[in-house]
C-alpha atoms as a PDB file:
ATOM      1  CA  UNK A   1     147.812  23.519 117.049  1.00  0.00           C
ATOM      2  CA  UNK A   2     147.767  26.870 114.474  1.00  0.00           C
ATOM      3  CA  UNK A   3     144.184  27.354 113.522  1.00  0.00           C
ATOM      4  CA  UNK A   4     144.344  27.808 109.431  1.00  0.00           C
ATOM      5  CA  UNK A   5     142.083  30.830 108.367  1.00  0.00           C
ATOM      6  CA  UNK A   6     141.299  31.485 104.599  1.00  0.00           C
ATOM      7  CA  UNK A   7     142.232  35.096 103.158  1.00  0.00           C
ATOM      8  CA  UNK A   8     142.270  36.172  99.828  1.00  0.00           C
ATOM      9  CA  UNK A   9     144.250  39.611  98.712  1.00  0.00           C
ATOM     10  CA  UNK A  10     142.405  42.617  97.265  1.00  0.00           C
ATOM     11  CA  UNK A  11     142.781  41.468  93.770  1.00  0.00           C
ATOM     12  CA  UNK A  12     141.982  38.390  93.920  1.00  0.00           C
ATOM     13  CA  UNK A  13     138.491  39.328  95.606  1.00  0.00           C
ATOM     14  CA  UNK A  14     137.867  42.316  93.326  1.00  0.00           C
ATOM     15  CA  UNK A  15     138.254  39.333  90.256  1.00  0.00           C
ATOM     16  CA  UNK A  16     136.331  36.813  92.008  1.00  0.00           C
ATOM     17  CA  UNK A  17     133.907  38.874  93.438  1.00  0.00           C
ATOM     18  CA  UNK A  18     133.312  41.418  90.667  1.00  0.00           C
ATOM     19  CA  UNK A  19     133.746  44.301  93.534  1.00  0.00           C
ATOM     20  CA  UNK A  20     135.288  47.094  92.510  1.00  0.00           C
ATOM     21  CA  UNK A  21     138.617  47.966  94.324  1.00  0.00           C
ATOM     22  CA  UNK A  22     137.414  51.381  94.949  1.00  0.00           C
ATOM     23  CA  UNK A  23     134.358  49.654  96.768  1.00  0.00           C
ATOM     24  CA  UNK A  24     136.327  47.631  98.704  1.00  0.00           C
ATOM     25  CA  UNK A  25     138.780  50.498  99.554  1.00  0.00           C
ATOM     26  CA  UNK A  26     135.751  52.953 100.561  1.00  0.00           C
ATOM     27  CA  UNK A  27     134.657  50.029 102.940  1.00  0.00           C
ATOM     28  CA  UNK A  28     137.888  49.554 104.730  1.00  0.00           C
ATOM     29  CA  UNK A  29     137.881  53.105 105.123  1.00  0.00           C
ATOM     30  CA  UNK A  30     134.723  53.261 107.039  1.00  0.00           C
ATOM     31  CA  UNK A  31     135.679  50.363 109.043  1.00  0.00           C
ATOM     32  CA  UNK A  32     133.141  47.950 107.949  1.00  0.00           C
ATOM     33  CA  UNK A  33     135.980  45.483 107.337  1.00  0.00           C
ATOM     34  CA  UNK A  34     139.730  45.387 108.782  1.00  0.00           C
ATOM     35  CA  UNK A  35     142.181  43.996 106.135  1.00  0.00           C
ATOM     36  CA  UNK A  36     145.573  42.521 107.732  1.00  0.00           C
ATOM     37  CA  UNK A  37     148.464  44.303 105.984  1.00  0.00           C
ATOM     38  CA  UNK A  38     149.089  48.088 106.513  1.00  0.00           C
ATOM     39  CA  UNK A  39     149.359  49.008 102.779  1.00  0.00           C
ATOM     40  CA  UNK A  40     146.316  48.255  99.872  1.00  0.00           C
ATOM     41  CA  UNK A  41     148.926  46.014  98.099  1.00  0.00           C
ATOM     42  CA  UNK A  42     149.693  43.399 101.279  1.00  0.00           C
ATOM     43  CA  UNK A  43     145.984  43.659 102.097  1.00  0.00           C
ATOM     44  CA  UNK A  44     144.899  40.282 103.122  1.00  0.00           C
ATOM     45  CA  UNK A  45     140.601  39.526 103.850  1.00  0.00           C
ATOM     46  CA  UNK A  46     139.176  36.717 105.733  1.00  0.00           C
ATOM     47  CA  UNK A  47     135.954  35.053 104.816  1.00  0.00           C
ATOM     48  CA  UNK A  48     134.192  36.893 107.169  1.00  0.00           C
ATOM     49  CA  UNK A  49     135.158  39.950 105.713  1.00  0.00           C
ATOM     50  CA  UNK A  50     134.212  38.911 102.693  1.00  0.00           C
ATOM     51  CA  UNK A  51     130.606  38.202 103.650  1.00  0.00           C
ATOM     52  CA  UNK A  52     130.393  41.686 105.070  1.00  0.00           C
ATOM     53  CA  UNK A  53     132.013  42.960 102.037  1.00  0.00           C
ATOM     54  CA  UNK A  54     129.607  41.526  99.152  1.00  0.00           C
ATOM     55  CA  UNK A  55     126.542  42.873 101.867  1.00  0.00           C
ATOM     56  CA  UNK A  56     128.179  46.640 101.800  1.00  0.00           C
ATOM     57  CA  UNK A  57     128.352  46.628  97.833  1.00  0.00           C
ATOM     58  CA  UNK A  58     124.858  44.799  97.486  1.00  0.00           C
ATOM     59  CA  UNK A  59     123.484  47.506  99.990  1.00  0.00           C
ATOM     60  CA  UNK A  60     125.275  50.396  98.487  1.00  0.00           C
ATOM     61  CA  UNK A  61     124.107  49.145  94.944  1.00  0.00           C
ATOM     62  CA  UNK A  62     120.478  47.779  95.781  1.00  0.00           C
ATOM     63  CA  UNK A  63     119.365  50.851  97.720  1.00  0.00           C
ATOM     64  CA  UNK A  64     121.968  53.279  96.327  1.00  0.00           C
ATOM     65  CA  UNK A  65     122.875  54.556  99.819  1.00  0.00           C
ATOM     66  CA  UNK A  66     126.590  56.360 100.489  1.00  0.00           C
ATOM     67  CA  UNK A  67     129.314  54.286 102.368  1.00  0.00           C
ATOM     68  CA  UNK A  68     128.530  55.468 105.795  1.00  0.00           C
ATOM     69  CA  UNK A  69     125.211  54.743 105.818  1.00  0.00           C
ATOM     70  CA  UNK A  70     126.102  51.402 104.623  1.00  0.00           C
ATOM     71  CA  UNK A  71     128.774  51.361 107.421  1.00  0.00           C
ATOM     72  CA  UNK A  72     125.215  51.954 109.964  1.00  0.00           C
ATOM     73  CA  UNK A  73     123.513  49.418 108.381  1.00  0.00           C
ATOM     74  CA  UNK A  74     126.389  46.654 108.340  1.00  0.00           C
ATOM     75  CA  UNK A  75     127.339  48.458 112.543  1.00  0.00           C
ATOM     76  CA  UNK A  76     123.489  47.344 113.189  1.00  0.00           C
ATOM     77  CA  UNK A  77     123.730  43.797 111.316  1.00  0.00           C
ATOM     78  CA  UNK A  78     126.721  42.767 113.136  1.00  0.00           C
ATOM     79  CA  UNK A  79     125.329  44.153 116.813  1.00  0.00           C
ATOM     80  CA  UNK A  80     121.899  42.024 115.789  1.00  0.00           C
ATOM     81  CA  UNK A  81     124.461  39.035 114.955  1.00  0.00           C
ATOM     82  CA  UNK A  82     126.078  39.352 118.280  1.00  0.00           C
ATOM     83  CA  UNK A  83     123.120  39.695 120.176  1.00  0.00           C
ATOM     84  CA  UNK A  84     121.748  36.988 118.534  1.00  0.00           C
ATOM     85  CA  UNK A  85     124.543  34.714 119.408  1.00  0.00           C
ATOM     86  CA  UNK A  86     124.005  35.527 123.212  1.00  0.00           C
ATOM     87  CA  UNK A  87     120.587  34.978 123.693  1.00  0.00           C
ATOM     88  CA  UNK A  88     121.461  31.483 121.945  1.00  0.00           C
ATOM     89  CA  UNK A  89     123.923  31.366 124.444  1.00  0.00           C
ATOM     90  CA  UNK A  90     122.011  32.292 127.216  1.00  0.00           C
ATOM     91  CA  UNK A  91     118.921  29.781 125.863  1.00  0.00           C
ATOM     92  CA  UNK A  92     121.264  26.970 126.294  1.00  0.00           C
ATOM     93  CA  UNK A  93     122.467  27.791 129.526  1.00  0.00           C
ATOM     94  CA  UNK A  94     119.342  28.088 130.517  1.00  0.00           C
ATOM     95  CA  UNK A  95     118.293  25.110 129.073  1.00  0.00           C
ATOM     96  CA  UNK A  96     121.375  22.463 131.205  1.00  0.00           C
ATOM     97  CA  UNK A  97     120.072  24.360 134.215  1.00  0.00           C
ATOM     98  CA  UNK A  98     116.488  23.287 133.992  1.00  0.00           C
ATOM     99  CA  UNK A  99     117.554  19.966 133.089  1.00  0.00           C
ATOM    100  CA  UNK A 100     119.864  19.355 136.206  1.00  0.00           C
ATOM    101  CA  UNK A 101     116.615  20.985 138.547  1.00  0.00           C
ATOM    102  CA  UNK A 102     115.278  17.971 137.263  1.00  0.00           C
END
């Protein structure tokens, strides 16, 4: 079965959005997203990318910092994402082996 995953191209989310393409380029380039495509015009964005995509330009615009700081701050959302994730991993784990000590 071929999982179906949304993307939208650059233009499209620079309309929709109201994101500069600039922005968007400046956060490729400090890796806070990974576009498929190898050139700007065949660049294709998943949802998730666009999530971390409207956070970068709200962060860079709300607390006027520069890209890579944004890039840190997005680097320490997604770690505190992930690690979140585990310990709700772990916590149910945790939670089917105290119920089969029972």
């Amino acid at each position: 079965m071929t999982e179906h995953v949304n993307s939208i191209t650059l233009t499209d989310l620079c309309r929709i959005e109201g994101i500069r393409r600039d922005a968007v380029t400046a956060i490729v380039e400090y890796g806070i997203v990974k576009p498929q495509g190898n050139v700007t015009q065949e660049w294709l964005f998943e949802s998730g990318s666009v999530y971390w995509i409207k956070k970068a330009t709200r962060l860079q615009m709300d607390l006027e910092l520069d890209w890579l700081a944004v890039a840190m701050v997005i680097d320490l959302l997604k770690q505190k994402d992930a690690l979140e994730a585990e310990n709700q991993r772990i916590n149910r784990l945790l939670q089917r082996f105290m119920n089969d000590m029972e």
